[in-house]
Protein backbone atom coordinates (compact mmCIF):
# COMPACT_ATOMS: atom_id res chain seq x y z
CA UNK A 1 30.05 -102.12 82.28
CA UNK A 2 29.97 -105.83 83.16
CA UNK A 3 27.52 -108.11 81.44
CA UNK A 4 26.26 -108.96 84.77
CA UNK A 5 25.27 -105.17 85.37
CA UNK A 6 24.30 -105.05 81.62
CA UNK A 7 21.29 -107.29 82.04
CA UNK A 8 20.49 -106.16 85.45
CA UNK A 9 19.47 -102.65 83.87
CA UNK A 10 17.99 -104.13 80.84
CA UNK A 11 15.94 -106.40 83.16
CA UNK A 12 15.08 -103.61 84.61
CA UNK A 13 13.82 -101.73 81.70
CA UNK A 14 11.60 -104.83 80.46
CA UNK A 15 9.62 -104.36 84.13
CA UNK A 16 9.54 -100.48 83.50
CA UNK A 17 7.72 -101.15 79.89
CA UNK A 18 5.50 -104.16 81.83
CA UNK A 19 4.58 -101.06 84.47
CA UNK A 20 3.69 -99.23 81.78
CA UNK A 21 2.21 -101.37 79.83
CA UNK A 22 -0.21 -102.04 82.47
CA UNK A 23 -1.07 -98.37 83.36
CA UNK A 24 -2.96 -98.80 79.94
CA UNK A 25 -3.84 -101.93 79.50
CA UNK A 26 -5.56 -102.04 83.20
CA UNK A 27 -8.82 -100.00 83.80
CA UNK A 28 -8.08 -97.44 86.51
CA UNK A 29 -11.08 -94.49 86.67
CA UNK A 30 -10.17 -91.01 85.61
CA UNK A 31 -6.98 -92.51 83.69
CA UNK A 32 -7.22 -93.04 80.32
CA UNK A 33 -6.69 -96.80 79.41
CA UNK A 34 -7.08 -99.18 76.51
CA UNK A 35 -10.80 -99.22 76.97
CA UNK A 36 -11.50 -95.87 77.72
CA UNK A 37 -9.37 -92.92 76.24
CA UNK A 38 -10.21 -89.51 77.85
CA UNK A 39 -8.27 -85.77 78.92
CA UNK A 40 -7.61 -85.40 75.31
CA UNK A 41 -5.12 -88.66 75.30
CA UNK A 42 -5.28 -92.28 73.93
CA UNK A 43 -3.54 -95.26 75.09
CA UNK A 44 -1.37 -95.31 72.25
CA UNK A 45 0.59 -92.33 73.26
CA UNK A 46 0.98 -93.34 76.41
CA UNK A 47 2.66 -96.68 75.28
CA UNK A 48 5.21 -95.15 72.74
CA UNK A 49 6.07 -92.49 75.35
CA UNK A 50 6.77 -95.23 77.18
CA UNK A 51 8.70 -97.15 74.53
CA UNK A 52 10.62 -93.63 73.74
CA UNK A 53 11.49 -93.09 77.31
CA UNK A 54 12.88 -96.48 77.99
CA UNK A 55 16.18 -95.86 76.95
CA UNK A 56 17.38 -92.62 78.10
CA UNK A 57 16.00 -93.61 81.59
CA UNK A 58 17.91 -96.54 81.93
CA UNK A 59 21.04 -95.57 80.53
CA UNK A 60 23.95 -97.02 82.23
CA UNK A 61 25.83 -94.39 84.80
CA UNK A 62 23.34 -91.42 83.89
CA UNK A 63 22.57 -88.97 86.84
CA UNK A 64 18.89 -88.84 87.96
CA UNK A 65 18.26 -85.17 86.53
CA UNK A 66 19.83 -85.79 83.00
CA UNK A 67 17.74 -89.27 83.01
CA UNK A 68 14.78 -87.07 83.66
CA UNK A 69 15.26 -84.50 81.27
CA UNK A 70 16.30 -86.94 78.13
CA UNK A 71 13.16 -89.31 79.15
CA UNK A 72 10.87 -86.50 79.30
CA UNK A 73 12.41 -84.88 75.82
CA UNK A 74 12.10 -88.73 74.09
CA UNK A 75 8.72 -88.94 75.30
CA UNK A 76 7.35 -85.17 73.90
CA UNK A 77 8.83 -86.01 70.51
CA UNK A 78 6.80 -89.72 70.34
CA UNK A 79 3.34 -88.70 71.97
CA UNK A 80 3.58 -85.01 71.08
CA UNK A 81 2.44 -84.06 75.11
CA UNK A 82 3.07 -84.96 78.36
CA UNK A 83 1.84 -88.30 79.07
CA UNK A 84 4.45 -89.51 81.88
CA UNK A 85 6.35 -86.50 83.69
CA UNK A 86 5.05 -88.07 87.21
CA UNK A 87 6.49 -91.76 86.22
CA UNK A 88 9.88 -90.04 85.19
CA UNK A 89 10.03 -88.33 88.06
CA UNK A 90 9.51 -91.49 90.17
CA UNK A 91 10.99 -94.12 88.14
CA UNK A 92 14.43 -91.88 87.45
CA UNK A 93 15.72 -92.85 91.17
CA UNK A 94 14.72 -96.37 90.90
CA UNK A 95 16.47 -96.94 87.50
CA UNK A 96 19.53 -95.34 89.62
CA UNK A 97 19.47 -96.84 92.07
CA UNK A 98 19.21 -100.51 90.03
CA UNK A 99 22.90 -100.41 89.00
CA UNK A 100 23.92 -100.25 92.47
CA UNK A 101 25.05 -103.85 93.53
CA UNK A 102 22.76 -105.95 95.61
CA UNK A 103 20.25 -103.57 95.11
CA UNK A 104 17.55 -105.94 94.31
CA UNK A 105 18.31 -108.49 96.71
CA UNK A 106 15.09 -107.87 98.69
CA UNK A 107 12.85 -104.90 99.52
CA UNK A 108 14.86 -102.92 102.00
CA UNK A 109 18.20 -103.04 100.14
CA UNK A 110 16.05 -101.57 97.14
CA UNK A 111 14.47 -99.33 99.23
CA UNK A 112 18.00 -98.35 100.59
CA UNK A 113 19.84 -98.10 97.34
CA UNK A 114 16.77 -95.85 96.23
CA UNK A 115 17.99 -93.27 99.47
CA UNK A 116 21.66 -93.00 98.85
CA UNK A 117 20.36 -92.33 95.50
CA UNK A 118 18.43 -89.32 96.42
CA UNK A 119 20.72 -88.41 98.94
CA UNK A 120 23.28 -88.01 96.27
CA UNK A 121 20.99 -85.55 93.98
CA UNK A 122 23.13 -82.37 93.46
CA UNK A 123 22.08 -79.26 91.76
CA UNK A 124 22.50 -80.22 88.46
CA UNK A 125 19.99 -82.83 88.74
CA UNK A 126 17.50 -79.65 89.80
CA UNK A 127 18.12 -77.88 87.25
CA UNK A 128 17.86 -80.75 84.47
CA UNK A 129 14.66 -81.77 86.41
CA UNK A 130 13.37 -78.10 86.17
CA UNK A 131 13.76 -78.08 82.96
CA UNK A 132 11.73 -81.30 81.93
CA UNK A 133 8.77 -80.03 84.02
CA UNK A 134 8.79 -76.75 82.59
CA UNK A 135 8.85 -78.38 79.25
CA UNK A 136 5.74 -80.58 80.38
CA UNK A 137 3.84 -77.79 82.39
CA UNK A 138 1.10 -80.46 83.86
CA UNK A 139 -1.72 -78.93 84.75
CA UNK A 140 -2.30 -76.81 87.35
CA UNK A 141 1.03 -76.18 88.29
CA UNK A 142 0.81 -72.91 89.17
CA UNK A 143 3.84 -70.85 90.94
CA UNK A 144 5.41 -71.98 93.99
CA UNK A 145 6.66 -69.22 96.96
CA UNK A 146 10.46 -70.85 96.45
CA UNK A 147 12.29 -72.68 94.18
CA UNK A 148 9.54 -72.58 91.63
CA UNK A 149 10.10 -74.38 88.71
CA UNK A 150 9.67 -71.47 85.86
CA UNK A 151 13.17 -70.15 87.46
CA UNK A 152 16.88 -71.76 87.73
CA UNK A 153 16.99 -73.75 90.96
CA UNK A 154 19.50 -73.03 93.83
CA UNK A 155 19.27 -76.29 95.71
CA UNK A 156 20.07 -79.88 95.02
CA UNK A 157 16.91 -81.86 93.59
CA UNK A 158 16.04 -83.80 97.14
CA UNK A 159 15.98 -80.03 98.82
CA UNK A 160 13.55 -78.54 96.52
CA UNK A 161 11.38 -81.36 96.47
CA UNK A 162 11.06 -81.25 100.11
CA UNK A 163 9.45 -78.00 99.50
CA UNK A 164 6.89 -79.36 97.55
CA UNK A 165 6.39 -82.25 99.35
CA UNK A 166 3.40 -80.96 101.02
CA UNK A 167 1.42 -80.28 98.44
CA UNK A 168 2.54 -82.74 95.93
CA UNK A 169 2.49 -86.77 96.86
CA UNK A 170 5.68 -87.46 94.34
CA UNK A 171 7.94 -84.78 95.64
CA UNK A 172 6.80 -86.13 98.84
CA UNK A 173 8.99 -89.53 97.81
CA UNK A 174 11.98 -87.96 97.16
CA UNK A 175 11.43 -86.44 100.48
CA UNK A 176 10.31 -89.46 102.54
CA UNK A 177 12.75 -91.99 100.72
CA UNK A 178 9.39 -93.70 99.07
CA UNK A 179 7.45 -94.01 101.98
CA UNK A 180 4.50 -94.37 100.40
CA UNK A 181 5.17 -97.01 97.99
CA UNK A 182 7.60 -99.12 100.50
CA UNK A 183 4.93 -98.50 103.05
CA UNK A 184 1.23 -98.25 101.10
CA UNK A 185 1.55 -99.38 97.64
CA UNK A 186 4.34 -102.29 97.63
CA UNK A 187 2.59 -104.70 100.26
CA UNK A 188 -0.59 -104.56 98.17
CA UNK A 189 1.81 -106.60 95.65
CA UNK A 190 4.65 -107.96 96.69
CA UNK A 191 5.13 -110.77 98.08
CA UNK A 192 3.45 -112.43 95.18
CA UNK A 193 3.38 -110.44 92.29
CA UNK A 194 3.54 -112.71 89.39
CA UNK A 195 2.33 -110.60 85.82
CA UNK A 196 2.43 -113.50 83.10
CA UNK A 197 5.97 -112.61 81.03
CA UNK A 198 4.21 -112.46 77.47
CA UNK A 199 5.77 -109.62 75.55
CA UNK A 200 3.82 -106.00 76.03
CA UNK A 201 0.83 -105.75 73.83
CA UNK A 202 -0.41 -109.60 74.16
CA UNK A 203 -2.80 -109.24 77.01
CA UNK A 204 -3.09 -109.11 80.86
CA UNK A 205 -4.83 -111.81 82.85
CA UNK A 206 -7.47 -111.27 85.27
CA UNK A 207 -5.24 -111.97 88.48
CA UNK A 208 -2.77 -109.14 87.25
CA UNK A 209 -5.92 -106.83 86.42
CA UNK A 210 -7.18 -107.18 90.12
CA UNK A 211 -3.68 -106.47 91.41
CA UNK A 212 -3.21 -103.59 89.64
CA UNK A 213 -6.37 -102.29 90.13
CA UNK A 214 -6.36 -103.20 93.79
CA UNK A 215 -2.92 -101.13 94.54
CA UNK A 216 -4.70 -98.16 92.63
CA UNK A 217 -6.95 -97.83 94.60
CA UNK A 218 -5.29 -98.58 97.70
CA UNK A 219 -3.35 -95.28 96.86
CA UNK A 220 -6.62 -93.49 95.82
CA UNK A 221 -8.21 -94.33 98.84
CA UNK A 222 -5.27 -93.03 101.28
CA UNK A 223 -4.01 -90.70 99.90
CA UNK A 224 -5.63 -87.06 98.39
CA UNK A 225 -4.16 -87.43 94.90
CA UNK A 226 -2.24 -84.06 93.90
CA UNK A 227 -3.16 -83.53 90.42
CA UNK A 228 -6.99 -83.28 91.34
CA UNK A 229 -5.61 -81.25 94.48
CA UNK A 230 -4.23 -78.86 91.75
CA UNK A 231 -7.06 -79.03 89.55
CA UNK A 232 -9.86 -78.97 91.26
CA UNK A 233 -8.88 -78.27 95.05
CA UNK A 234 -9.15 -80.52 98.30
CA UNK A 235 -12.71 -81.24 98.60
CA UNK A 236 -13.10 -82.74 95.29
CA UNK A 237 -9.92 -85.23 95.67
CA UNK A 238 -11.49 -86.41 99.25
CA UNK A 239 -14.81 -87.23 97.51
CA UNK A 240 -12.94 -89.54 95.02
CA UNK A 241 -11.09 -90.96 97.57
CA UNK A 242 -14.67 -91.71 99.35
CA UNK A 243 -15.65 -93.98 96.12
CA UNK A 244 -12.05 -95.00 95.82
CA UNK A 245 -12.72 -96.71 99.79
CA UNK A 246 -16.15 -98.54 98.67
CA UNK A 247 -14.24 -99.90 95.56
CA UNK A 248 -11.86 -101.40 97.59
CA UNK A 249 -14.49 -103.76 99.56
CA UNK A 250 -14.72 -105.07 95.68
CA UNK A 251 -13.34 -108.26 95.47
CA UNK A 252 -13.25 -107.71 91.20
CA UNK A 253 -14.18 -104.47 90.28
CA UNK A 254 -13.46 -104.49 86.55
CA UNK A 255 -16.24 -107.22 86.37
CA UNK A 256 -19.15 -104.70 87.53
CA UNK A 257 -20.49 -102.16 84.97
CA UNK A 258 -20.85 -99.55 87.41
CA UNK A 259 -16.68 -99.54 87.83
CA UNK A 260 -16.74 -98.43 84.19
CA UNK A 261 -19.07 -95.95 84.57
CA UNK A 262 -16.94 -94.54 87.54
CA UNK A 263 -14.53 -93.93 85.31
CA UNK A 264 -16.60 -92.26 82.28
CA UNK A 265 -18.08 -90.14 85.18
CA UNK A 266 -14.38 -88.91 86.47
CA UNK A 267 -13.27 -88.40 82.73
CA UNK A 268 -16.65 -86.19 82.06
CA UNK A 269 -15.78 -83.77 84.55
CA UNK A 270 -12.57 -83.49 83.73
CA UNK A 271 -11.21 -85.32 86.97
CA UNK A 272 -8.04 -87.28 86.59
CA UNK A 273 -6.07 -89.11 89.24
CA UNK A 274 -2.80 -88.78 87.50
CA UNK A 275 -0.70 -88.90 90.75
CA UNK A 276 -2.50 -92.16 91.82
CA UNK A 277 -1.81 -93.54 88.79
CA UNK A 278 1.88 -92.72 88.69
CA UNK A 279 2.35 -94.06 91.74
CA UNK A 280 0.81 -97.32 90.76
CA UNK A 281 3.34 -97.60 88.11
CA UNK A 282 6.36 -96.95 89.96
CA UNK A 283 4.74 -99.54 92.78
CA UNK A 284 4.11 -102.19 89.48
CA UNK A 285 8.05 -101.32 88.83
CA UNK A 286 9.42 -101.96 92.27
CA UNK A 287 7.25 -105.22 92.52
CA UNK A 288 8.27 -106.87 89.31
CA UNK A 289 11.91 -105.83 89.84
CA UNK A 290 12.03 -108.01 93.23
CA UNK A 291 9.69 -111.02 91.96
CA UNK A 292 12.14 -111.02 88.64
CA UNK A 293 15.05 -111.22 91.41
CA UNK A 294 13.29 -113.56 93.23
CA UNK A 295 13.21 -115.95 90.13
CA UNK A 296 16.60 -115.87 89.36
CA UNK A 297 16.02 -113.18 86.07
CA UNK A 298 17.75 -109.92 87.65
C-alpha cells in the first residue's frame, strides 16, 4: 500500500468517526443523542461502536461483505447491541470505494467509484452481509418472500438488495447507486460543509448543529423512513414526516423547546427514525470526505 493511499483511507476514517460523532452529539428527534438517550440506548454506545468499527471498515483491500461483517462483530462486542447495522451497511461501499484513485476528486467521481463498487459485489459479500444482519436482527425485520436474510443467499449482495429496495430506503442505495444521498441529502451540505476539525468529543458548533440537523430532516421529510415503516407501518412514518416538513421552515430548530419535546414525544412512543438517521451519517461522511479533498487533507 502506498503512503499516499495509506492516508487517503485513514483520512477517511477520521470523517467516518466525525459522522459519527455527530449522529450523537447533534439532536435529531426519535434518535438517541447526547442530550437525550432513549430505545433502551445511550450515546456512549453508540460512540465506542463507532470507535470499534472504525478499523475493520476501513481496512485496506477488504471486500464490502467481510468489511460489513467484521464492523458489525467489533461493534456487538463494544456496545453489547446493535447500534449501527444501517451505517455499516451504507458506509461499507463508501470506505471501498475510497481506495480507488481519484475517487475523491469531486462528487461524481465519488459517486462513480461508489457504483463500480457495488457493481462488483459478488456472493460472498451476501452472504458475509447476511450474516451481520442476522447477528443484529433490527427490529422489525420480519421474513422476506426471497432471499431472506435468516437463510444462505444465492445472489450477489447488489441483487438481493434490489429486492428489498422497495421496502427498505438503504437497500434502495445499493440499488439506485446512492441516489438519495447524491441527489437529497449531499446538496443540503456540500458545497460548504466545513465541521470545525477539533478531535471527537470536544464539541460541535452551532453552524455544524444546523447542518446536520437540516439534512436530517431533509431526509425525514422526503422520504417514509423504513425502520418506523417496519415498526409501526406507513401511516405512522407519513405523520412524522408531516412534522419533519414544518421543522424544516425552522431556520434553528435546536434553539426552540418545542424541537426537544418532539423528540421526547417520538422516543415515548417508541418511534425511532433510525433509517433517517443513518442516512444522515453516511451524507455527513460523503460531505466531509470531499470538503477534506477540497482542502488539500485527502
Amino acid at each position: 500500500m502506498t503512503q499516499t493511499l495509506a492516508r487517503r483511507i485513514e483520512r477517511a476514517r477520521t470523517c467516518f468517526l466525525r459522522a459519527c460523532w455527530l449522529d450523537v452529539a447533534v439532536r435529531k428527534p426519535g434518535n438517541v443523542s447526547l442530550a437525550s438517550p432513549g430505545h433502551g440506548m445511550d450515546a456512549q454506545q453508540f460512540i465506542v461502536s463507532a470507535q470499534a468499527a472504525a478499523g475493520p471498515l476501513f481496512e485496506a483491500g477488504a471486500r464490502v461483505g467481510p468489511r460489513i461483517e467484521a464492523a458489525l462483530a467489533a461493534s456487538w462486542a463494544a456496545a453489547g447491541c446493535n447500534t449501527n447495522l444501517g451505517i455499516l451497511l451504507l458506509c461499507a461501499p463508501i470506505a471501498a470505494a475510497v481506495e480507488r484513485e481519484d475517487a475523491l476528486v469531486s462528487a461524481p467521481t465519488l459517486r462513480a467509484a461508489i457504483e463500480a463498487v457495488l457493481a462488483g459485489l459478488d456472493l460472498n459479500d451476501a452472504r458475509a452481509a447476511y450474516r451481520a444482519i442476522a447477528r443484529a436482527n433490527p427490529g422489525g425485520l420480519g421474513h422476506a418472500p426471497a432471499q431472506d436474510v435468516h437463510a444462505p443467499p444465492s445472489v450477489d449482495l447488489r441483487a438481493a438488495m434490489a429486492l428489498a429496495a422497495g421496502r427498505d430506503c438503504i437497500a434502495r442505495q445499493y440499488a439506485n447507486g446512492y441516489a438519495d444521498l447524491f441527489e437529497v441529502a449531499l446538496p443540503a451540505l456540500h458545497p460548504g460543509f466545513t465541521p470545525i476539525p477539533t478531535p471527537v468529543g470536544q464539541g460541535v458548533d452551532a453552524r455544524t448543529v444546523a447542518q446536520v440537523q437540516g439534512v436530517y430532516l431533509r431526509l425525514l421529510s422526503r422520504l417514509a423512513d423504513s425502520h418506523i415503516v417496519r415498526k409501526h407501518g406507513e401511516s405512522v412514518a407519513h405523520i412524522v414526516m408531516r412534522s419533519a416538513q414544518a421543522w424544516r421552515a425552522c431556520p434553528a430548530p435546536d434553539a426552540d423547546p418545542a424541537f426537544a419535546a418532539w423528540d421526547q414525544s417520538l422516543k415515548a412512543d417508541s418511534i425511532n427514525p433510525g433509517t433517517s438517521a443513518d442516512l444522515t451519517v453516511a451524507a455527513v461522511l460523503l460531505a466531509d470526505l470531499l470538503a477534506s479533498a477540497e482542502r488539500g487533507l485527502a
